[in-house]
Protein backbone atom coordinates (compact mmCIF):
# COMPACT_ATOMS: atom_id res chain seq x y z
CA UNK A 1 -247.27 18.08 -149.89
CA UNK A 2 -247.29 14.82 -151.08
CA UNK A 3 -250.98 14.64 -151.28
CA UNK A 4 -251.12 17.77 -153.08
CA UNK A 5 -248.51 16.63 -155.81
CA UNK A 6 -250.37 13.43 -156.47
CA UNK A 7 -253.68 15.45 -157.11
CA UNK A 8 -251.35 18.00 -159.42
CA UNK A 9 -250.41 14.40 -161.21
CA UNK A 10 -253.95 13.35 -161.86
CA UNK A 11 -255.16 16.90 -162.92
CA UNK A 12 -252.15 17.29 -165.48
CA UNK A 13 -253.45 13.68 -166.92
CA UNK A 14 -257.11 14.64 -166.93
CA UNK A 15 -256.42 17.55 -168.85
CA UNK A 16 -254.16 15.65 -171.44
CA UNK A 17 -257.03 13.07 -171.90
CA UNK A 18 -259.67 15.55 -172.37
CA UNK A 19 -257.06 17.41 -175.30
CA UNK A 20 -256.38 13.90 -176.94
CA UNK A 21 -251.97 14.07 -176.91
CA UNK A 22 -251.82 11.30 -174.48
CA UNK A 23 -247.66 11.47 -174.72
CA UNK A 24 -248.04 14.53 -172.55
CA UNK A 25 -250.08 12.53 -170.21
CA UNK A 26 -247.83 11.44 -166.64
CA UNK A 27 -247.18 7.84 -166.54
CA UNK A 28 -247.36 5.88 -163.45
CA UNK A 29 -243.87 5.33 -161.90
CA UNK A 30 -242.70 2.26 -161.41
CA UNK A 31 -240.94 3.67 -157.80
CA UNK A 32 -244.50 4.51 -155.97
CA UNK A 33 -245.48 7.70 -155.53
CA UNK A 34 -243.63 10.69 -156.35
CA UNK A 35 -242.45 12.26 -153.56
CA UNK A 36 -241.16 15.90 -152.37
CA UNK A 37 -237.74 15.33 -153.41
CA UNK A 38 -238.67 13.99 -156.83
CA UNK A 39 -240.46 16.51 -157.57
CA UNK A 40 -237.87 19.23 -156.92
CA UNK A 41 -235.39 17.43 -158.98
CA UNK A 42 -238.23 17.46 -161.74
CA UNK A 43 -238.65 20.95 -161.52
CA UNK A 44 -235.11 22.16 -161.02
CA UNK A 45 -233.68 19.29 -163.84
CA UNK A 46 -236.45 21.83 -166.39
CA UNK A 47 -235.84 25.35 -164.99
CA UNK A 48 -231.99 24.88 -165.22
CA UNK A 49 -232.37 24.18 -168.89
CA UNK A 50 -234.87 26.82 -170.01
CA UNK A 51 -233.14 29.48 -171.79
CA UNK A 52 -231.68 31.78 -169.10
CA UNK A 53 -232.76 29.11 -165.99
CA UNK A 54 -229.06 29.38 -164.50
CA UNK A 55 -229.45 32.80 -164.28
CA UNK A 56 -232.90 32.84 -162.94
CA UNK A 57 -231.76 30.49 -160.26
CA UNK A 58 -229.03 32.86 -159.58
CA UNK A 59 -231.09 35.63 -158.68
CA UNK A 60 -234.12 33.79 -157.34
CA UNK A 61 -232.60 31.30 -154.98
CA UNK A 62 -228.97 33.60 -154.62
CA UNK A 63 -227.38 30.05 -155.05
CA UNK A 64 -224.65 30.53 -157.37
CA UNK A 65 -220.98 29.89 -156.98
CA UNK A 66 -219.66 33.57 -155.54
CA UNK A 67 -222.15 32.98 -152.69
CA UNK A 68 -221.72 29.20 -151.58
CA UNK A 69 -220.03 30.68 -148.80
CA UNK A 70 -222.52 32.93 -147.48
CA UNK A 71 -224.68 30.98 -145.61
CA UNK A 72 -227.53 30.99 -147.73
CA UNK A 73 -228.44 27.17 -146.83
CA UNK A 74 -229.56 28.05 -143.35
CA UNK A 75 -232.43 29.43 -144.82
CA UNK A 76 -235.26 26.82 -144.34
CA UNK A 77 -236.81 25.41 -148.24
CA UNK A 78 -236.87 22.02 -147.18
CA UNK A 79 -233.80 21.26 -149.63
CA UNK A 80 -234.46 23.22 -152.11
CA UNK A 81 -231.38 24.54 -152.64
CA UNK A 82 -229.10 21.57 -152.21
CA UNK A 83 -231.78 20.48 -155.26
CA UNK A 84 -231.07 23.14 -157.32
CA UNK A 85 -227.32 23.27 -156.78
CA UNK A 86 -227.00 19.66 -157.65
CA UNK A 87 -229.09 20.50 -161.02
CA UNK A 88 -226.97 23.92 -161.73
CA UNK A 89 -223.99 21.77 -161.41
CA UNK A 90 -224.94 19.56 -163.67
CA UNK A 91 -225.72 21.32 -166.30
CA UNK A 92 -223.01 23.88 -166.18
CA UNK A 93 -220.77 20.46 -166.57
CA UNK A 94 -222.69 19.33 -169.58
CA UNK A 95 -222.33 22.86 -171.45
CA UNK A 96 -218.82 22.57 -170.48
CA UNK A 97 -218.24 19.26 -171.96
CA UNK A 98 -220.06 19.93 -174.99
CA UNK A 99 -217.85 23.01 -175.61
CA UNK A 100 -214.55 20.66 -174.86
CA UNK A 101 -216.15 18.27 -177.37
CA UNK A 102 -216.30 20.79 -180.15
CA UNK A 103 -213.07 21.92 -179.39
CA UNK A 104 -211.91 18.59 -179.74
CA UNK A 105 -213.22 18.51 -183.04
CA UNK A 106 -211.36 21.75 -184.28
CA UNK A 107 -213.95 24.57 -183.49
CA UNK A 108 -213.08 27.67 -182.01
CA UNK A 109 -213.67 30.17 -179.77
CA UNK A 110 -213.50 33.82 -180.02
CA UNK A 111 -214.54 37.14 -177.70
CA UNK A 112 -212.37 39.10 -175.18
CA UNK A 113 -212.96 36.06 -172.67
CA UNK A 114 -212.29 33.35 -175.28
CA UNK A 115 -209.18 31.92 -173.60
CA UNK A 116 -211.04 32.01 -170.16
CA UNK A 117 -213.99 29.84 -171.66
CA UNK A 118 -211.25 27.24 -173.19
CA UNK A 119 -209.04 27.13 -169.72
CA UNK A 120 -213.31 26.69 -167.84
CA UNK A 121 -213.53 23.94 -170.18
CA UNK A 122 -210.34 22.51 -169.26
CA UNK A 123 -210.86 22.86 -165.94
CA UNK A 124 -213.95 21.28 -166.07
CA UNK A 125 -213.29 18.68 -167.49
CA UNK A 126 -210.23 17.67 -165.22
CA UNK A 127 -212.01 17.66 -162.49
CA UNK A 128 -215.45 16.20 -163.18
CA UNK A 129 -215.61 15.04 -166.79
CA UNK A 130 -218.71 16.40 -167.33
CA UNK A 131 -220.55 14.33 -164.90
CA UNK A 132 -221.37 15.67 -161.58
CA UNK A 133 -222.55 12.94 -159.35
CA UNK A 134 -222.76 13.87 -156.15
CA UNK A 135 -223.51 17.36 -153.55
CA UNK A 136 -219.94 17.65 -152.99
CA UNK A 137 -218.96 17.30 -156.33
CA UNK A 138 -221.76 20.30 -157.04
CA UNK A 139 -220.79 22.48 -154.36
CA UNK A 140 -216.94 22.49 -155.80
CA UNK A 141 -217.87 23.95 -159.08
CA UNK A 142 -220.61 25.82 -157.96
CA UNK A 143 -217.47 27.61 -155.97
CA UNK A 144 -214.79 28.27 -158.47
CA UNK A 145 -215.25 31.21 -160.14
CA UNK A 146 -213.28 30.23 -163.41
CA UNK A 147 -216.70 28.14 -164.06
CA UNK A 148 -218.78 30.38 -163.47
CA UNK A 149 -220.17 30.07 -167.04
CA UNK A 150 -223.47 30.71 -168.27
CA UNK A 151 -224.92 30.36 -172.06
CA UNK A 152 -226.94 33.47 -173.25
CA UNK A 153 -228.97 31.75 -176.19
CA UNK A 154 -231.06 35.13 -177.01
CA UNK A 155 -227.56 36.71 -177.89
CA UNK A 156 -225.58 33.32 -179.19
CA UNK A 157 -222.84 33.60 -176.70
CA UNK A 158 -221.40 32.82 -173.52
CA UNK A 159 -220.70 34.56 -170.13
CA UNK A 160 -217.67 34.23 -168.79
CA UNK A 161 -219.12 36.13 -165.47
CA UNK A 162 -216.92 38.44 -163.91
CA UNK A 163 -219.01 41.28 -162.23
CA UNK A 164 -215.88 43.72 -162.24
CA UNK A 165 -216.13 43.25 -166.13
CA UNK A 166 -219.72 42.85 -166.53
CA UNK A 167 -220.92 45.71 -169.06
CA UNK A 168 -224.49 44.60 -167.92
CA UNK A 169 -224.16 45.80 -164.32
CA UNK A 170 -223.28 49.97 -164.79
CA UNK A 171 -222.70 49.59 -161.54
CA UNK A 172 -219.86 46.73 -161.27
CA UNK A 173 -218.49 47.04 -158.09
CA UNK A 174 -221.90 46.16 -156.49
CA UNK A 175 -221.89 42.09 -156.23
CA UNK A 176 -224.43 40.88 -158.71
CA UNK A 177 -225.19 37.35 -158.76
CA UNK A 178 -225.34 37.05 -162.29
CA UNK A 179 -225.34 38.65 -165.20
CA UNK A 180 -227.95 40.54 -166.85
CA UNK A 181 -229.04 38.92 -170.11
CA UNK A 182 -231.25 41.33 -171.49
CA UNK A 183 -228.48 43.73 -171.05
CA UNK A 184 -226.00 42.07 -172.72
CA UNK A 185 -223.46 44.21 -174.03
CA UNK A 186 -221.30 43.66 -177.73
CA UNK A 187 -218.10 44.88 -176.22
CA UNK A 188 -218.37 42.87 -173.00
CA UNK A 189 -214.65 41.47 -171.32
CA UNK A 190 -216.78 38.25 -170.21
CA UNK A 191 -218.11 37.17 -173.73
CA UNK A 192 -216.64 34.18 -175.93
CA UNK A 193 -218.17 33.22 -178.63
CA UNK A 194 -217.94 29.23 -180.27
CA UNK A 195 -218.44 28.20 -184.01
CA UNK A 196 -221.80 26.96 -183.17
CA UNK A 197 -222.39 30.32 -182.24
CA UNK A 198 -221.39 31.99 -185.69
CA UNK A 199 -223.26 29.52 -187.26
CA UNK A 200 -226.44 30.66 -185.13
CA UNK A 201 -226.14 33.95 -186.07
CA UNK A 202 -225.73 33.50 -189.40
CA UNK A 203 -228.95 31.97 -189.50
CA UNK A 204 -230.89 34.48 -187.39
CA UNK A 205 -229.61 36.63 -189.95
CA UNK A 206 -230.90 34.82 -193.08
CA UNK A 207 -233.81 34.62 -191.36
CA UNK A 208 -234.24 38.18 -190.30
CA UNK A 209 -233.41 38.82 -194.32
CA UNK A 210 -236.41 36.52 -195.39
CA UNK A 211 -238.61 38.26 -193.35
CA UNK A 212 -237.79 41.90 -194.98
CA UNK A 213 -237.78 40.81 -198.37
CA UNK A 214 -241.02 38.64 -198.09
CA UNK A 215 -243.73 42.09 -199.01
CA UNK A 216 -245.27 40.91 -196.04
CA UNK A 217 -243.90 43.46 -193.39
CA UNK A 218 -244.34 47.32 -193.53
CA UNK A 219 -241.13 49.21 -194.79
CA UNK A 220 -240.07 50.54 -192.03
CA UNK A 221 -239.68 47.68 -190.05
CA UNK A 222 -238.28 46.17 -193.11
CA UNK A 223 -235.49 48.19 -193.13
CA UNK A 224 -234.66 47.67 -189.07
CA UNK A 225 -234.93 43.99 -189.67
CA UNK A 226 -232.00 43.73 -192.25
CA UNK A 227 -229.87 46.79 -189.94
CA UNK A 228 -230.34 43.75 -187.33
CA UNK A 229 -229.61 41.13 -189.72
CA UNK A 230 -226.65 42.95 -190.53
CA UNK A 231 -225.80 43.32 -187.26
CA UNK A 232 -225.29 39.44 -186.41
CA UNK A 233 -223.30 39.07 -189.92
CA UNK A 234 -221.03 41.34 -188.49
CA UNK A 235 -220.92 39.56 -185.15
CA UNK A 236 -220.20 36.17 -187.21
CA UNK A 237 -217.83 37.50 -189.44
CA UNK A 238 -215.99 39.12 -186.63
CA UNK A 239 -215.40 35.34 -184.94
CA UNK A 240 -214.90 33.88 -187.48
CA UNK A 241 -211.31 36.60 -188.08
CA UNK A 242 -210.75 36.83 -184.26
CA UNK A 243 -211.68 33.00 -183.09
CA UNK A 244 -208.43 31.07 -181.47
CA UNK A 245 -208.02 27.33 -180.90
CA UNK A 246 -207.87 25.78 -177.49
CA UNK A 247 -204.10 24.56 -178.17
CA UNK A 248 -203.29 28.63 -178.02
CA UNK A 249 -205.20 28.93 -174.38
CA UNK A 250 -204.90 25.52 -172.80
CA UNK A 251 -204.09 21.67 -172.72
CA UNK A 252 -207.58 20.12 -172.48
């Protein structure tokens, strides 16, 4: 394996050299070679934030929180999953703590599961200050279900999963690993919203409008771009009226 990742190294810097960017090139490391374990910290360290990589590690490697307890470890992938635990961990952590952050600086948070995002935040932050560390540290919130938080970018929200809640899974009572994104659903009990949210949508929107008004689109599709446009006003203005303050849901 670590022949074969070596020759994967010199192929992705032949092909850089032959395009010309030479910043996308692989530079030597200054450790040796890269090993196995490297690598899968590379990897996982990307996947977890691609839009939607929690959730494809969720239902790819069944690794989440609800099923640390099941056993799924004995399952030979030569440390795979103890890789991408670590790197779920971590970067549930650092959404986390960039939520408490805002919060810190006045924003606010609205949806039905607004006050469970503030009190995950809280949590969160009281018991690893954003920085997980170690495979311990990554298997306790990996298991506690008030974090089990994941950021939907495609709809500018949060998930605040629940699966007895989730709108995503018609079937709730069957245990999903994680939510559905492409499924999302307005009136959802796991959704919270944050003012960087609002702010997103507010700028899909203007963006949606510039695209019907430009003449450049037929009518039709005109017209469904500005319904959608008006859409995610809606959605903004609606947080913007509903949104509450993390002193009215918990001490942070």
């Amino acid at each position: 394996m670590g022949n074969r990742i070596e020759a994967f190294i010199e192929w992705v810097n032949a092909h850089a050299q032959s395009r010309g960017p030479q910043a996308e090139a692989i530079p030597a490391d200054p450790h040796g070679r890269v090993g196995t374990g490297r690598f899968r910290r590379t990897l996982a360290w990307h996947i977890t934030r691609r839009p939607g990589g929690l959730v494809a590690l969720a239902v790819q490697y069944g690794h989440m929180r609800t099923l640390i307890s099941e056993g799924y470890g004995s399952r030979s992938r030569g440390g795979i999953h103890d890789v991408l635990d670590f790197e779920t961990a971590r970067n549930v952590a650092e959404q986390l703590s960039e939520v408490l952050d805002a919060i810190q600086d006045g924003a606010g948070i609205s949806g039905l599961a607004a006050r469970r995002l503030i009190n995950a935040v809280a949590q969160e932050h009281h018991r690893f200050s954003g920085l997980i560390t170690s495979n311990r540290q990554a298997k306790g919130l990996l298991a506690d279900p008030t974090l089990n938080v994941f950021e939907n970018k495609e709809a500018f929200l949060f998930c605040n999963y629940d699966r007895t809640k989730a709108l995503c899974h018609p079937g709730r009572n069957a245990r999903s690993k994680a939510p559905s994104p492409d499924r999302c659903k307005v009136h959802c009990a796991n959704i919270a919203r944050t003012d960087t949210h609002a702010h997103q949508l507010r700028e899909a929107a203007d963006d949606l409008g510039r695209q019907a008004t430009s003449g450049q689109v037929p009518e039709p599709l005109a017209d469904r771009l500005l319904e959608r446009a008006q859409v995610l006003t809606e959605l903004a203005n609606h947080h913007c009226h509903d949104r509450v303050l993390a002193e009215a849901g918990a001490e942070l």
